[in-house]
C-alpha atoms as a PDB file:
ATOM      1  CA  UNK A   1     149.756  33.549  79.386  1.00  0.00           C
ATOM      2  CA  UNK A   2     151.256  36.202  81.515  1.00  0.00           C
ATOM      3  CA  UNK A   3     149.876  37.508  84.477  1.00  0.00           C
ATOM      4  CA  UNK A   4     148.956  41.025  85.113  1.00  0.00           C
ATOM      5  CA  UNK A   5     150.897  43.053  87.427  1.00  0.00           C
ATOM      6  CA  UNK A   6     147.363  44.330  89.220  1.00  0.00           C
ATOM      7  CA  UNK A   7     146.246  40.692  90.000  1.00  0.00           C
ATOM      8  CA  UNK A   8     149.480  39.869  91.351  1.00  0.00           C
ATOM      9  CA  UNK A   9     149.666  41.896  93.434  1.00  0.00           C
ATOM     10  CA  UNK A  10     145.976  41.355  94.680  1.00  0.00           C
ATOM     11  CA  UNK A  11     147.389  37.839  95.454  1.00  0.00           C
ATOM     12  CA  UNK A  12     150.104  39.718  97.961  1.00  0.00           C
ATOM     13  CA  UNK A  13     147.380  41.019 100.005  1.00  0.00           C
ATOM     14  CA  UNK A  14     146.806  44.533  97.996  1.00  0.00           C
ATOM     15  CA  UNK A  15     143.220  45.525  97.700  1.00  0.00           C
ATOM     16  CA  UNK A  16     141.384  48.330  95.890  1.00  0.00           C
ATOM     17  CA  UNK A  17     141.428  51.640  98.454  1.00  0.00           C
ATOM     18  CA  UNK A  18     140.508  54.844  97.586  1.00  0.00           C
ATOM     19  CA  UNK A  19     140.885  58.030  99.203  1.00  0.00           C
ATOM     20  CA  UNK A  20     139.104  61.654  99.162  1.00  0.00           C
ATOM     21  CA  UNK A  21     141.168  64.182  99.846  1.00  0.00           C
ATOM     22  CA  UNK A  22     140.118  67.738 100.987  1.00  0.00           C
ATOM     23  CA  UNK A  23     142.830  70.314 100.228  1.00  0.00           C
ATOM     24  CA  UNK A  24     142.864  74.100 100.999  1.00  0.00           C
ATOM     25  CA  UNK A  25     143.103  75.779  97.498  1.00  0.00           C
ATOM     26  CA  UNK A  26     146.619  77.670  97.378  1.00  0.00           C
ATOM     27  CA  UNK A  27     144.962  81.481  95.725  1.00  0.00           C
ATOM     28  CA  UNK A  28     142.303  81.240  98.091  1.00  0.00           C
ATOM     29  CA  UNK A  29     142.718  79.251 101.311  1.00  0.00           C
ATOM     30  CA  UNK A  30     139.414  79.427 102.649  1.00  0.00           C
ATOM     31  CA  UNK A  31     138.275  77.353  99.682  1.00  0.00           C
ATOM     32  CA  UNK A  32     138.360  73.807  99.643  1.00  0.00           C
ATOM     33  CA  UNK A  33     138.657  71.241  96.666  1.00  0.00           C
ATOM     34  CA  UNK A  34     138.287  67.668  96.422  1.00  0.00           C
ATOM     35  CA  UNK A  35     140.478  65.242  94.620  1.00  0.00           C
ATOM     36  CA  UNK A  36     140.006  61.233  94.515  1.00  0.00           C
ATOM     37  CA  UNK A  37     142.730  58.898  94.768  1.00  0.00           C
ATOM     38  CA  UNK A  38     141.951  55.347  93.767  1.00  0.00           C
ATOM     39  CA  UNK A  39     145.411  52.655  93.580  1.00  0.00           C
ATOM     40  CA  UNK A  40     145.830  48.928  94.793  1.00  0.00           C
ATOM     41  CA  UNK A  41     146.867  49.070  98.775  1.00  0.00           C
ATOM     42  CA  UNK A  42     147.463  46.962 101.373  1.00  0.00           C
ATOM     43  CA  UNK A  43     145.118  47.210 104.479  1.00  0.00           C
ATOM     44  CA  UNK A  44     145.515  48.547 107.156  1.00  0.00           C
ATOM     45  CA  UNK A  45     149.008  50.299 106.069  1.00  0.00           C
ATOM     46  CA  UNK A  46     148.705  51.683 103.140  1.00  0.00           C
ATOM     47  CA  UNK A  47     152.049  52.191 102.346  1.00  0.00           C
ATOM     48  CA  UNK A  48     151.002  53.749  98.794  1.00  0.00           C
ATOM     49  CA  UNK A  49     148.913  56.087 100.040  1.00  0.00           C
ATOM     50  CA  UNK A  50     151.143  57.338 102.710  1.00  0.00           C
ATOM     51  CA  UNK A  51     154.002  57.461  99.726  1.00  0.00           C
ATOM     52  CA  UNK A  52     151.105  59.236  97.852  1.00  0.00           C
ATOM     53  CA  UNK A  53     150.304  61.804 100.234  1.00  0.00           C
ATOM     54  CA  UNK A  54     153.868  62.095 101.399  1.00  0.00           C
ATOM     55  CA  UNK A  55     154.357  63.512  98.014  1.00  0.00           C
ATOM     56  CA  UNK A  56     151.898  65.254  97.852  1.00  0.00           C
ATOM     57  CA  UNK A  57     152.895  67.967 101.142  1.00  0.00           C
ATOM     58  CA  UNK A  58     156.423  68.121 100.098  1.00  0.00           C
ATOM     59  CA  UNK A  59     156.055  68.700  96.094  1.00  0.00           C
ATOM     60  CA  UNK A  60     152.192  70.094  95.919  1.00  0.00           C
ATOM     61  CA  UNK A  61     151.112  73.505  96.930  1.00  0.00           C
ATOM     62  CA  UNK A  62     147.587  72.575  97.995  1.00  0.00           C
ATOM     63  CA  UNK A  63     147.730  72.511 102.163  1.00  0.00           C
ATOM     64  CA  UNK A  64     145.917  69.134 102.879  1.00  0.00           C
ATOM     65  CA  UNK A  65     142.348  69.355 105.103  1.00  0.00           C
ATOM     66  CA  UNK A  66     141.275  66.147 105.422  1.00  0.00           C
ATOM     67  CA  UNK A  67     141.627  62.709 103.766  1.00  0.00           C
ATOM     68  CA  UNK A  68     138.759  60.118 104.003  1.00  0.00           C
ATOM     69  CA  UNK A  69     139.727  56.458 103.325  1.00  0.00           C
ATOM     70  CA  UNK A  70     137.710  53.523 101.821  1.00  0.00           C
ATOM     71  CA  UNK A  71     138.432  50.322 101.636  1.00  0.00           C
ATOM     72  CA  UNK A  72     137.258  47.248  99.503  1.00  0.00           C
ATOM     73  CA  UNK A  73     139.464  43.271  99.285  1.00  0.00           C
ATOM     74  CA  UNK A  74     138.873  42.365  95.576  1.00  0.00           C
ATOM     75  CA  UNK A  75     139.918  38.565  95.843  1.00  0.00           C
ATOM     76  CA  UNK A  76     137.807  36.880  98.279  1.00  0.00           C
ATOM     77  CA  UNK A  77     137.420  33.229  99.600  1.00  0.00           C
ATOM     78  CA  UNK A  78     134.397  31.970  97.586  1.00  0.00           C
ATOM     79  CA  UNK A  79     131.342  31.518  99.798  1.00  0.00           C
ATOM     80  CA  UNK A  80     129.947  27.857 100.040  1.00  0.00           C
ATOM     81  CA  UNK A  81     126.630  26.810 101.333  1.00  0.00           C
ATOM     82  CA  UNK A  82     125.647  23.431 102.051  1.00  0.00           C
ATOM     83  CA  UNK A  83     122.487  21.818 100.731  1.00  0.00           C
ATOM     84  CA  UNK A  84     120.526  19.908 103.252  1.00  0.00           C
ATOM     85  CA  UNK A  85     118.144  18.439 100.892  1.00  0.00           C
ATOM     86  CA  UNK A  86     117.846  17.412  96.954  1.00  0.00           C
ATOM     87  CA  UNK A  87     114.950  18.152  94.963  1.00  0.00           C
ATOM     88  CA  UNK A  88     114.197  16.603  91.545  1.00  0.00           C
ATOM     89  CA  UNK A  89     111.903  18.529  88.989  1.00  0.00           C
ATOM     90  CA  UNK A  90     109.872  16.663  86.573  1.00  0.00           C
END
């Protein structure tokens, strides 16, 4: 069974980040619109989203405002509690 690219690379350190980003509409400047980025990252870097929003102020004609980052790790270590007592139902 093969692996999936996105879980790989969850298992290099990447984690689900997602950005809003505020950009100046280009026919009417004092206007702003919203657009949501969501990709696998790694924190605190984010070498995708810095690719992504290099990209986007050389190719894109939409001056950005603002961008607003989020963060979430998908894989975690599982949480383990220990049980100080056992109880045995009838």
């Amino acid at each position: 069974m093969a692996v999936s690219q996105e879980f790989r690379r969850q298992l290099e350190g990447y984690s689900l980040t997602t950005a809003e980003v505020l950009y100046h509409l280009p026919d009417h400047p004092h206007l702003l619109q919203v657009f949501v980025w969501q990709q696998h990252d790694i924190f605190p870097l984010f070498p995708e989203l810095k690719r992504f929003l290099a990209f986007w102020q050389e190719t894109l004609d939409g001056p950005l405002h603002s961008v607003r980052v989020m963060h979430s790790r998908l894989i975690k270590p599982a949480e383990l509690k220990t049980i100080s007592g056992e109880f045995n139902l009838h």
